[in-house]
Protein backbone atom coordinates (compact mmCIF):
# COMPACT_ATOMS: atom_id res chain seq x y z
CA UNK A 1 -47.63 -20.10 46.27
CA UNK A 2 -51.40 -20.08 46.86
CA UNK A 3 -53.28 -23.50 46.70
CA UNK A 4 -57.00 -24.23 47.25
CA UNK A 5 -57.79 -27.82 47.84
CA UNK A 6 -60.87 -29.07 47.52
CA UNK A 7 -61.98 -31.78 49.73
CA UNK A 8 -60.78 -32.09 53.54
CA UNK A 9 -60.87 -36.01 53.56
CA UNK A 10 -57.91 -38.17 53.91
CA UNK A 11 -56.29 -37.15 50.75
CA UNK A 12 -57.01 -33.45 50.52
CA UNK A 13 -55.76 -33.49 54.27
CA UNK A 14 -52.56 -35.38 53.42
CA UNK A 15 -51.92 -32.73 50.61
CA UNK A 16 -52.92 -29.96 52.28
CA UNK A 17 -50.53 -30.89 55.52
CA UNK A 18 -47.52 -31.18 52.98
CA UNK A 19 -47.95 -27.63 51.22
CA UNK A 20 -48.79 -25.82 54.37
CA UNK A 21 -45.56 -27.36 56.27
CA UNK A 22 -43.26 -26.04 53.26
CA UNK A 23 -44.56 -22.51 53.85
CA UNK A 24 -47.42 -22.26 50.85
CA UNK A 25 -50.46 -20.34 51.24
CA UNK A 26 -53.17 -22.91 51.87
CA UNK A 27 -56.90 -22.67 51.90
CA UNK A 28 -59.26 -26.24 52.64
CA UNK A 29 -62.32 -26.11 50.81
CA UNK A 30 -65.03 -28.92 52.42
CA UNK A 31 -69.17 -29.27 52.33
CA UNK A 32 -68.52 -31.10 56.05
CA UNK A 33 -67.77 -28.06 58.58
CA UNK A 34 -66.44 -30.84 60.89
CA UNK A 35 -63.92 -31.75 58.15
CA UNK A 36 -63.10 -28.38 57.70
CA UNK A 37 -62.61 -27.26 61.41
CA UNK A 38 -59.91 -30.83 61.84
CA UNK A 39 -57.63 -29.02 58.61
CA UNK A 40 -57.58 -25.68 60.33
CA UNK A 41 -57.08 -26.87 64.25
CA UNK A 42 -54.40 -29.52 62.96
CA UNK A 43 -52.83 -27.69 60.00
CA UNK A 44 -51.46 -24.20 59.09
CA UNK A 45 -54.22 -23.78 56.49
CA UNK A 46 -57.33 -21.76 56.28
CA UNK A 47 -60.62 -23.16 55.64
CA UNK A 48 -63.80 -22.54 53.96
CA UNK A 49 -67.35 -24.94 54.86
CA UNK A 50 -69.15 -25.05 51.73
CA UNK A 51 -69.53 -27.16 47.85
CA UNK A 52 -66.33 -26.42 45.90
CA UNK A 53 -68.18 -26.02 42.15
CA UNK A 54 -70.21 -22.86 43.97
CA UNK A 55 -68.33 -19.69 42.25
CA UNK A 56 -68.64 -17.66 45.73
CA UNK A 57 -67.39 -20.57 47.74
CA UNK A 58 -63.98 -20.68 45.46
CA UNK A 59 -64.18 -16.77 45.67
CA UNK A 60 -64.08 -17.15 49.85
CA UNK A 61 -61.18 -19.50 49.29
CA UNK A 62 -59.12 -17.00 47.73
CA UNK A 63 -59.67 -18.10 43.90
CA UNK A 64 -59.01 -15.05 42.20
CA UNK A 65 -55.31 -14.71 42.79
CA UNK A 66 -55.19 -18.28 43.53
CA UNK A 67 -52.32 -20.07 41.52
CA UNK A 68 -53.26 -23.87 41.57
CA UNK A 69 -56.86 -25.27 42.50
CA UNK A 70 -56.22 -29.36 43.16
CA UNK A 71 -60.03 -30.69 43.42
CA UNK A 72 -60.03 -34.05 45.10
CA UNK A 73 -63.49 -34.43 46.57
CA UNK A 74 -65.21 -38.03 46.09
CA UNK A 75 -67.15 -36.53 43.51
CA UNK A 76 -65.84 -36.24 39.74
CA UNK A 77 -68.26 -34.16 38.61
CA UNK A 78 -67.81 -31.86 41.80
CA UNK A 79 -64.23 -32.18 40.84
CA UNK A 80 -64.35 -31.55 37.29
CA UNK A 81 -66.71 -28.22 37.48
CA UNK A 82 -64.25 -27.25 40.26
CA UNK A 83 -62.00 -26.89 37.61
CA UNK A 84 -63.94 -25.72 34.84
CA UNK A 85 -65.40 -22.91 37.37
CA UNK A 86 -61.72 -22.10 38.65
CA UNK A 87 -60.52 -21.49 34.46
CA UNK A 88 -63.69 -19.90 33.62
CA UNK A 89 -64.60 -17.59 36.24
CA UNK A 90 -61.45 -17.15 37.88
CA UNK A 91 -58.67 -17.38 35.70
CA UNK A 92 -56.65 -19.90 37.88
CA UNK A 93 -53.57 -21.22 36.13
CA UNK A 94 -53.32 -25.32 36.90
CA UNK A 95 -56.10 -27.24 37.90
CA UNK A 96 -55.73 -30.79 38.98
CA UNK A 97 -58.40 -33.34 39.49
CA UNK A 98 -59.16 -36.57 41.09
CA UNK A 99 -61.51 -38.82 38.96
CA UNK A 100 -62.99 -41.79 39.64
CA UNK A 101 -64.86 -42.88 36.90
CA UNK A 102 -64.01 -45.25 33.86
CA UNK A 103 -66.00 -43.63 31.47
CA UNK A 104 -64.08 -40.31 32.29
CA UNK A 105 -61.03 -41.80 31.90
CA UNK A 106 -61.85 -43.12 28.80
CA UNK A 107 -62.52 -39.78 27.30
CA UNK A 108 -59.53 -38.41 28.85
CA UNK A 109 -57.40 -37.60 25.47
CA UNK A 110 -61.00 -36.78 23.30
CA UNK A 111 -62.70 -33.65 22.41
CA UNK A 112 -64.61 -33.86 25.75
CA UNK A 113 -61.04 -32.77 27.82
CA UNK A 114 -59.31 -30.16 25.25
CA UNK A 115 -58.73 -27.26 27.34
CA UNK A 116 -61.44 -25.38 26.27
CA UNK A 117 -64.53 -27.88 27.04
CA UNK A 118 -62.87 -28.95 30.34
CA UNK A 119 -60.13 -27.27 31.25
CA UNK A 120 -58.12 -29.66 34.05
CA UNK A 121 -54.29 -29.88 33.52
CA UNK A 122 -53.67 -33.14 35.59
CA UNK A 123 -56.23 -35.42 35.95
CA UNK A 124 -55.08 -38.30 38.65
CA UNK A 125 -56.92 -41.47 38.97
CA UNK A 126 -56.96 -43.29 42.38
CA UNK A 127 -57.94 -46.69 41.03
CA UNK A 128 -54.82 -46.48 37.57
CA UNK A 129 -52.27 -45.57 40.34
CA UNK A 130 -53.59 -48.71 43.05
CA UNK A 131 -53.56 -51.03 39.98
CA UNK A 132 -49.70 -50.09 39.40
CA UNK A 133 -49.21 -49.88 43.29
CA UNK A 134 -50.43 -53.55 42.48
CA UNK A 135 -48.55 -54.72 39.78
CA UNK A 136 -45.69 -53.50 41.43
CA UNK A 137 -46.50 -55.68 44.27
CA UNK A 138 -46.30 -58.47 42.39
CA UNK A 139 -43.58 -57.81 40.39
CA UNK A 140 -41.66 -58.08 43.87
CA UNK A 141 -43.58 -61.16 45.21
CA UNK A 142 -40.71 -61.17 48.53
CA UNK A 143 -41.35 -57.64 49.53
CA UNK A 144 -44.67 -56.17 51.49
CA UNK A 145 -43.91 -52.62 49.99
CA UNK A 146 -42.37 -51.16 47.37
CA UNK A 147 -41.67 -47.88 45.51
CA UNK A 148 -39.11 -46.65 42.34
CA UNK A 149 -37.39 -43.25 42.68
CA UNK A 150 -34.48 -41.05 40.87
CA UNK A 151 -36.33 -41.64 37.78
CA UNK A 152 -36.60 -45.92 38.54
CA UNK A 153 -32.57 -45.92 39.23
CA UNK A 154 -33.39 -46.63 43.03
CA UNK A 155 -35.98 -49.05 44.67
CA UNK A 156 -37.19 -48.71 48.15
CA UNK A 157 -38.16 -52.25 48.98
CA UNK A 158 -40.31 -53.29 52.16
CA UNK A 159 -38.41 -56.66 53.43
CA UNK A 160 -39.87 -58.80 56.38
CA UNK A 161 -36.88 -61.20 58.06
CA UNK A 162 -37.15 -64.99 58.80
CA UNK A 163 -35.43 -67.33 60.86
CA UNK A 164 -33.13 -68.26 58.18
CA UNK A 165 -31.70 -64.88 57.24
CA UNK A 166 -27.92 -65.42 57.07
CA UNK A 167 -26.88 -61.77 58.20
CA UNK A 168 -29.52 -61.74 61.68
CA UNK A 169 -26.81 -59.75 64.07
CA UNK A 170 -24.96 -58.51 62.13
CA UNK A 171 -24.16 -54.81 62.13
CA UNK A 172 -25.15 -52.90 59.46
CA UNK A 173 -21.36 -51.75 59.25
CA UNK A 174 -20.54 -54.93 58.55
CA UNK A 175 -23.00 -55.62 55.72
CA UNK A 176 -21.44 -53.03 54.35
CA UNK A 177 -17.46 -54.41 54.50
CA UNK A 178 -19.29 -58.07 53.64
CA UNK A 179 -21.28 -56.68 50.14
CA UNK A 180 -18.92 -53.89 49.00
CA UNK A 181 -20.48 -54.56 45.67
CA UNK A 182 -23.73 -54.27 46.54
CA UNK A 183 -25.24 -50.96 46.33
CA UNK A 184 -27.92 -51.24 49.21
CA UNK A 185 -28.74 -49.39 52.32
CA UNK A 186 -31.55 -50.04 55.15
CA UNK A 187 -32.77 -46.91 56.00
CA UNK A 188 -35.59 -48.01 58.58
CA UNK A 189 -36.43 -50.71 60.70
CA UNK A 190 -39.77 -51.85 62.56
CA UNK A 191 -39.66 -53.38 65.82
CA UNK A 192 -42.17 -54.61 68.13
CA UNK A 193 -44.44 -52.11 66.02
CA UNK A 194 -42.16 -49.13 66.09
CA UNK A 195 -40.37 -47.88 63.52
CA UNK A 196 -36.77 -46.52 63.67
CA UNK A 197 -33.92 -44.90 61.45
CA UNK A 198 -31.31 -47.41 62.59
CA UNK A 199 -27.91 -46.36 63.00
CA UNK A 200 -24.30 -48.39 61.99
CA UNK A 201 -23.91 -50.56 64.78
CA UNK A 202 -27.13 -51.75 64.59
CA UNK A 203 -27.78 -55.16 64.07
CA UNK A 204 -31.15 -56.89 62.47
CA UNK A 205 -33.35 -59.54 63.77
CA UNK A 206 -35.37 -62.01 63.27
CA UNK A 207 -39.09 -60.64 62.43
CA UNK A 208 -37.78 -57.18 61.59
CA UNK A 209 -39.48 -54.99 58.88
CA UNK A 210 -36.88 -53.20 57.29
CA UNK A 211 -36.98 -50.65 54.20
CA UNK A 212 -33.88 -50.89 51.99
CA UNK A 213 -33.01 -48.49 49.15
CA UNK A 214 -31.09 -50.42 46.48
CA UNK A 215 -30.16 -49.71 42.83
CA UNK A 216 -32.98 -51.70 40.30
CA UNK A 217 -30.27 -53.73 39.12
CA UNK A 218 -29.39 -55.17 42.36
CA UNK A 219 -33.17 -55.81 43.82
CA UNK A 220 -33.33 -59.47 43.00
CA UNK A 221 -29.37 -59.62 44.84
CA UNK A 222 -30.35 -57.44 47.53
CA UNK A 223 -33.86 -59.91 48.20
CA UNK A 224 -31.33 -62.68 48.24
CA UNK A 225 -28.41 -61.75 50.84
CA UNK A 226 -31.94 -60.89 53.01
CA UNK A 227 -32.89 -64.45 52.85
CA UNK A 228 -35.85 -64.12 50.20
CA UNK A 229 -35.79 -66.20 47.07
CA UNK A 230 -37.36 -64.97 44.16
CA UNK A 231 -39.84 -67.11 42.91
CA UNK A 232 -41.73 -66.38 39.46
CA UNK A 233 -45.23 -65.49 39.37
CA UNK A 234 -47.40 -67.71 37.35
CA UNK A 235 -50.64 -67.76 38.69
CA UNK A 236 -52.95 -64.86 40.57
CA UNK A 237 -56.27 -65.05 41.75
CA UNK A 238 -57.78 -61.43 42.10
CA UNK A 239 -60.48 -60.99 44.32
CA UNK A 240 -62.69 -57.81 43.20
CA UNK A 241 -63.82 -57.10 39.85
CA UNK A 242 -63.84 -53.11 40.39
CA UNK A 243 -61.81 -50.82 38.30
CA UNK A 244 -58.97 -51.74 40.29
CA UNK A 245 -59.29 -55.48 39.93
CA UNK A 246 -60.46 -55.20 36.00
CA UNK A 247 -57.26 -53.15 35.73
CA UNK A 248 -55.12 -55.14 37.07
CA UNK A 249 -56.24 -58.39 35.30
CA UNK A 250 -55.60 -56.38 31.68
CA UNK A 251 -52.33 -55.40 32.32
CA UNK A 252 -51.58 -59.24 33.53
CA UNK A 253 -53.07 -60.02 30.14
CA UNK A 254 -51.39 -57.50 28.01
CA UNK A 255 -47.92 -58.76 30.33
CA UNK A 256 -44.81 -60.43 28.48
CA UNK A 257 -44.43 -62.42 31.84
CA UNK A 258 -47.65 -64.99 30.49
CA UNK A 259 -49.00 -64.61 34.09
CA UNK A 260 -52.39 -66.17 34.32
CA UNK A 261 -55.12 -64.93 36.57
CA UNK A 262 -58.82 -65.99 37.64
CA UNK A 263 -60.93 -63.15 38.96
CA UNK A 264 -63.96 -63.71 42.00
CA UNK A 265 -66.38 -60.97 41.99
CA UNK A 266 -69.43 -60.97 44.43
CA UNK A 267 -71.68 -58.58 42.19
CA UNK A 268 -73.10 -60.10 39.35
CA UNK A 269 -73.32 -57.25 36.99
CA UNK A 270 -69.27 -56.10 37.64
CA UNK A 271 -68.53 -59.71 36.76
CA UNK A 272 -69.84 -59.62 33.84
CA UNK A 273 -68.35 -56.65 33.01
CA UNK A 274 -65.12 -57.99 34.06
CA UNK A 275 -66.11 -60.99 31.76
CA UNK A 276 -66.66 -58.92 28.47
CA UNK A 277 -63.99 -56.76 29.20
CA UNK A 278 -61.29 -59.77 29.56
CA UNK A 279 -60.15 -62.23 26.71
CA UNK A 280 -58.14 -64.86 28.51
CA UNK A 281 -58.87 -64.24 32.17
CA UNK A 282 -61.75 -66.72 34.01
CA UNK A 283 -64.13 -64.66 35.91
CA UNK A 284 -65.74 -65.92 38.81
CA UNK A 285 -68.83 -64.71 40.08
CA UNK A 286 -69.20 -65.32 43.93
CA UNK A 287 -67.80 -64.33 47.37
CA UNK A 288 -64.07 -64.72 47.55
CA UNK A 289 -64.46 -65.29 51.35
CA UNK A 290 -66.36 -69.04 50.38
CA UNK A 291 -63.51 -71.25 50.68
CA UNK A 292 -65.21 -73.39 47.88
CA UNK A 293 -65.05 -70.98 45.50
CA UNK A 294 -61.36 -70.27 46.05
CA UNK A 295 -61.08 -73.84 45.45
CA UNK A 296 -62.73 -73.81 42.19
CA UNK A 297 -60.27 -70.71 41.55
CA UNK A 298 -57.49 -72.77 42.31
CA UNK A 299 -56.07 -70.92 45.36
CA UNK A 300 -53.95 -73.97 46.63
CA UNK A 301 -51.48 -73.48 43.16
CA UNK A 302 -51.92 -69.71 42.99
CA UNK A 303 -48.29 -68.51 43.32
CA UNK A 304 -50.73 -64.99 45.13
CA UNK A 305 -54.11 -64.23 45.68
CA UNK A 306 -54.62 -59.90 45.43
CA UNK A 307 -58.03 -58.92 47.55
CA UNK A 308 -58.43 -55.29 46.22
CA UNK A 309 -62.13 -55.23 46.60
CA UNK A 310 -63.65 -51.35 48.33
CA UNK A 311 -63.84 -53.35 51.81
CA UNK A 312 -60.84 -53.39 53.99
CA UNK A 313 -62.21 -56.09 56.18
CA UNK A 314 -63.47 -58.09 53.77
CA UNK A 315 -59.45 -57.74 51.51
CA UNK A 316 -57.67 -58.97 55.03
CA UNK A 317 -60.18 -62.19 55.85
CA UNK A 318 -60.05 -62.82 52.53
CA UNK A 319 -55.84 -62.99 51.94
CA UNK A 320 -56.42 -64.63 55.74
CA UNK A 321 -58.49 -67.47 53.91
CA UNK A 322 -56.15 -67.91 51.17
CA UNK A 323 -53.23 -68.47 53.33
CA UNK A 324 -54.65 -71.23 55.06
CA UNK A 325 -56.20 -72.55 51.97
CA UNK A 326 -52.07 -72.84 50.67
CA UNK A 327 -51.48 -69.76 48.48
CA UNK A 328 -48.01 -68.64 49.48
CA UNK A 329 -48.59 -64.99 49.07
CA UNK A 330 -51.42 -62.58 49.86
CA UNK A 331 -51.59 -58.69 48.52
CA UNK A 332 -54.59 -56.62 50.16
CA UNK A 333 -55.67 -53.32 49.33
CA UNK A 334 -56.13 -51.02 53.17
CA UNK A 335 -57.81 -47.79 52.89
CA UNK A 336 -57.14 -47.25 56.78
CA UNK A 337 -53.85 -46.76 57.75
CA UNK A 338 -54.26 -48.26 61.34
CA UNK A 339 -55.05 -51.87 60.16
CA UNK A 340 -51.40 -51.52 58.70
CA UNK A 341 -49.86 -53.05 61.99
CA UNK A 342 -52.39 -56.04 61.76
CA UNK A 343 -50.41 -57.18 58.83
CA UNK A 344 -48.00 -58.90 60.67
CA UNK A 345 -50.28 -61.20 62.97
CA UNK A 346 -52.28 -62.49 60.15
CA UNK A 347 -49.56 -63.24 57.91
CA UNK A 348 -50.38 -60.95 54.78
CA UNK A 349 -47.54 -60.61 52.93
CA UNK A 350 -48.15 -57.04 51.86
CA UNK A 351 -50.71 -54.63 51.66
CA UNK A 352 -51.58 -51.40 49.77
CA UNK A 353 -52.71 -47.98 50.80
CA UNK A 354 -54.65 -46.16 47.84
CA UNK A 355 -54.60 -42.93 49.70
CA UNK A 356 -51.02 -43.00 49.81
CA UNK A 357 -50.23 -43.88 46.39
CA UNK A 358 -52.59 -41.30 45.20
CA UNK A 359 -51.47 -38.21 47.58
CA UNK A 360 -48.01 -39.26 46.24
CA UNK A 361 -49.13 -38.90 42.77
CA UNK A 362 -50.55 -36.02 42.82
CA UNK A 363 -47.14 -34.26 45.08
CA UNK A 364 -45.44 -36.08 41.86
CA UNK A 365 -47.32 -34.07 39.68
CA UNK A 366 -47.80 -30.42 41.01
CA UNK A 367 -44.07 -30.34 41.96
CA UNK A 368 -41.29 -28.87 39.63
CA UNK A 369 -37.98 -29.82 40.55
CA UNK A 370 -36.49 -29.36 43.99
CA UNK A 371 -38.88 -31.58 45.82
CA UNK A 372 -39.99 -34.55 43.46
CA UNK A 373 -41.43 -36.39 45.34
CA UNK A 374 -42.76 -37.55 48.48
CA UNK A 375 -43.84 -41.06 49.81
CA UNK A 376 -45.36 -41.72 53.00
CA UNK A 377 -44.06 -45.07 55.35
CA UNK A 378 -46.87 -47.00 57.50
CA UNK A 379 -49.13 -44.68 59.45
CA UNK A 380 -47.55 -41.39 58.21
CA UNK A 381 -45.01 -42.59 60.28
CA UNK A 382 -42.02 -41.62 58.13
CA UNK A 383 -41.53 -40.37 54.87
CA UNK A 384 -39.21 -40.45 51.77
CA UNK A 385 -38.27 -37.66 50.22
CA UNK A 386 -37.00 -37.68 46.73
CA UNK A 387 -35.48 -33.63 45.94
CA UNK A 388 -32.83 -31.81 43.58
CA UNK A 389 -29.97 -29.90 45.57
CA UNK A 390 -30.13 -26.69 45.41
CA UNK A 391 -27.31 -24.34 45.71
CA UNK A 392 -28.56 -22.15 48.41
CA UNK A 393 -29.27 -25.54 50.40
CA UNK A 394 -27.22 -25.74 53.38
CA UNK A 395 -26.31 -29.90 52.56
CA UNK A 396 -24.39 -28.77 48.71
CA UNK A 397 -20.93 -28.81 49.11
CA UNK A 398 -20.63 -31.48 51.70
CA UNK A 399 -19.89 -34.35 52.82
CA UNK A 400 -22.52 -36.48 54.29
CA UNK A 401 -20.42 -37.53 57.25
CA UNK A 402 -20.40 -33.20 57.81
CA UNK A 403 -24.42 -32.81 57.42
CA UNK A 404 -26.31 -32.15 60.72
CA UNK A 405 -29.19 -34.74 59.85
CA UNK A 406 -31.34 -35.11 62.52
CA UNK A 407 -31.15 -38.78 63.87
CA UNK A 408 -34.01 -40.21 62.18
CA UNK A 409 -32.73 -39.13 58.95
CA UNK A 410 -30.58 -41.09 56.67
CA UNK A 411 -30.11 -40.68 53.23
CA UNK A 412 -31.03 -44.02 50.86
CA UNK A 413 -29.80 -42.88 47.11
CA UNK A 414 -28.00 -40.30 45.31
CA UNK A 415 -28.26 -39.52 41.90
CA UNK A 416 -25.11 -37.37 39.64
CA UNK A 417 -26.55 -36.59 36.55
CA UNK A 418 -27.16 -40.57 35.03
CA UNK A 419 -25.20 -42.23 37.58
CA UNK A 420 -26.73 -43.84 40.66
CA UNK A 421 -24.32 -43.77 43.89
CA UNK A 422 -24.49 -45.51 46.96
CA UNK A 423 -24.26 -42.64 49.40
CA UNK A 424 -21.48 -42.98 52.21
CA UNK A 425 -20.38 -41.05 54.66
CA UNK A 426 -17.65 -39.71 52.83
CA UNK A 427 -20.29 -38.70 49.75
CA UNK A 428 -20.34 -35.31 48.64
CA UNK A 429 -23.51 -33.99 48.10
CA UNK A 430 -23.50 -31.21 44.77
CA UNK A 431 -25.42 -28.71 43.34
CA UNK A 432 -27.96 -30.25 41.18
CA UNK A 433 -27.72 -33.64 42.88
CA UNK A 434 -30.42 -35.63 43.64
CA UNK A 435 -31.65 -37.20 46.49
CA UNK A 436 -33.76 -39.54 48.35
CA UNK A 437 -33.88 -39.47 51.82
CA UNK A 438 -35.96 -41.74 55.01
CA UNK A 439 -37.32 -39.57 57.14
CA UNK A 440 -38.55 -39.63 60.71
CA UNK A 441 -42.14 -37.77 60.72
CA UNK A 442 -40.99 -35.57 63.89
CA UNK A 443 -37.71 -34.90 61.66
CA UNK A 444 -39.43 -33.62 57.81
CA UNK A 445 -39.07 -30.12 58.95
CA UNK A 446 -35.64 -30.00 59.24
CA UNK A 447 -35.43 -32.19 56.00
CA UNK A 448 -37.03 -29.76 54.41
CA UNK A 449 -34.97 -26.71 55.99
CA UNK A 450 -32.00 -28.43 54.80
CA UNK A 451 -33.18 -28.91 51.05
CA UNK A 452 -34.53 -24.93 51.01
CA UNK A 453 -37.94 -26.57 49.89
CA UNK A 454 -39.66 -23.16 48.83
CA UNK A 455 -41.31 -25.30 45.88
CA UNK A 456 -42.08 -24.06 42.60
CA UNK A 457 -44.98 -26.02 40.92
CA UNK A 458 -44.85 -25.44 36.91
């Protein structure tokens, strides 16, 4: 399979870094040399310095027998004559594209994207998929992290433990023989800032980040026997009137759940937007670090407060503020992965990466069976990997017990046909299974030896 990406940033590089590992033909397209130069010293990709809409730039990259062109610059119209270049000129079969903009998105089903005005096949929007990330945030107000997989059977829930979690020691055998009903494993554990694949005997303690795979009907049990109690969400305050934030507050509004929100925005013309745009939501227009205006917001009796404005520094003071002002639960949107460990010491609750929800979108899209899906843990520290069995993969057939994972592997769900299964060691793993598995970073190659990822995209 030959891929041109367009756009060496943290996404394209993400991307890129994924194909090139599972043996795809790969070529970086970037305006920044530098950019370009870190893909091709770091990666197994080529790479081309120039403006991805220029015809003999995409004809350097290898365009005309090119079979997918993802365009994920910061630029949407960069992006979107990418594409239109790529069908046009060179014939290229998919095209995918990043886009920012409201007013594109708007327009998305109209005359304005039928395949022959604007030919893009997938068009992925960074700020939809962080307003979901959101939402699903604070759907599971006990959790700092949280992703659905075999088609929303499974949940991977991020789980911090207290003090007063009744099974601190305990083995993770044990769990098992103590909740034979329960159809949860942890798959990793951080510790003192590293993260781990733990093994049976393990035991859990107190402070302990731990990732759990669980069937959706047992999330609120699973939350429970961890010590969390599940407390309904009534009132938000969002801090950041951007797409994100404006998105957000609709959905809350459009919700069956009657959750009531009041939005701070610092610029006065995106509050007003925010205003017109919103029917039962108060908008605020002010700094959401000024502790007076979170009182006039109400922060004290605000069951969260969700800081997704475009500065990270500014989200983490801001859930900092709220904390101390009394709001039991703070959400912050990070765009850099290494203030991920700072969670912890300031007490946010839970935090969301937009270039991780968005590189897992668009894997989610561009993949066709075998591999569905990929999400990345912390730092790119680990990584779940959601696939179909295929016969000629050297796990079908057996037991898990008999696999030769590597030791930061374990797997966290299995899916046979409409049934969810809690895997075992005695599991069998079939043909046509499928499977989500925690991942080491050092250990995704052999992951993906073992599920004979050569991927087909459409």
């Amino acid at each position: 399979m030959k891929v041109i990406i367009c756009g060496a940033g943290q996404v394209g590089w993400q991307i890129a870094r994924h194909l090139a590992s599972e043996r795809n033909d790969v070529t970086v397209v970037d305006h920044n040399p530098d950019l370009v130069r870190r893909a091709t010293e770091t990666l197994d990709v080529q790479g081309v310095a120039g403006f991805a809409s220029y015809p003999d730039i995409l004809d350097r990259a290898g365009a005309r027998d090119a079979d997918m062109v993802i365009a994920a610059t910061y630029s949407d119209e960069v992006n979107m004559v990418t594409c239109q270049v790529a069908h046009s000129v060179f014939a290229v079969p998919r095209k995918i594209a990043r886009l920012r903009a409201q007013s594109y998105l708007t327009a998305i089903y109209s005359d304005l994207y039928r395949r022959d005005h604007m030919p893009i096949d997938v068009v992925i929007s960074p700020e939809r998929e962080v307003a979901e990330a959101a939402l699903q945030r604070l759907a599971a107000p006990a959790t700092f992290d949280t992703e659905s997989f075999l088609d929303d059977k499974a949940q991977l829930l991020g789980i911090r433990l207290e003090e007063d979690c009744a099974v601190l020691n305990t083995p993770l055998r044990q769990l098992t023989d103590l909740f034979s009903t329960l159809r949860a494993i942890v798959v990793g554990v951080r510790r003192g800032g590293n993260l781990f694949s733990p093994a049976a005997g393990d035991q859990l303690f107190a402070g302990d980040e731990i990732y759990v795979f669980c069937h959706t009907e047992d999330v609120q049990r699973t939350l429970e026997i961890f010590g969390k109690t599940v407390h309904k969400q009534e009132r938000v305050v969002i801090v950041g009137a951007g797409n994100v934030g404006l998105g957000v507050a609709q959905e809350l509004e459009r919700s069956a759940n009657r959750i009531r929100a009041k939005v701070i925005e610092k610029d006065r013309v995106k509050a007003e937007i925010a205003a017109d745009g919103l029917e039962r939501t108060i908008v605020l227009n002010g700094d959401g670090l000024d502790i007076g205006l979170l009182s006039e917001a109400a922060i004290d009796r605000a069951d969260a407060i969700l800081a997704i404005t475009d500065d990270d520094k500014t989200n983490m003071l801001v859930s900092v503020r709220a904390k101390q002002a009394g709001c039991p639960m703070a959400i912050c949107l990070v765009n850099d992965p290494t203030l991920v460990n700072l969670m912890e010491p300031l007490n946010i609750d839970a935090y969301i990466n937009p270039r991780a929800t968005t590189v897992s979108s668009i894997l989610r899209h561009i993949r066709h069976g075998r591999v569905r899906g990929v999400y990345s843990i912390g730092d790119a520290e680990a990584e779940v990997i959601e696939a179909q069995v295929l016969s000629t993969s050297p796990i079908a057939g057996q037991r898990i017990r008999d696999i030769d994972f590597p030791e930061g592997v374990l797997v966290g769900a299995l899916s046979k046909g409409d049934t969810y299964v809690r895997p075992t060691g005695g599991t069998r793993i079939e043909e046509g299974d499928e499977i989500a598995l925690f991942a080491m970073a050092d250990d995704v190659p052999e992951v993906e030896r073992l599920l004979q990822v050569s991927i087909d995209f459409f």
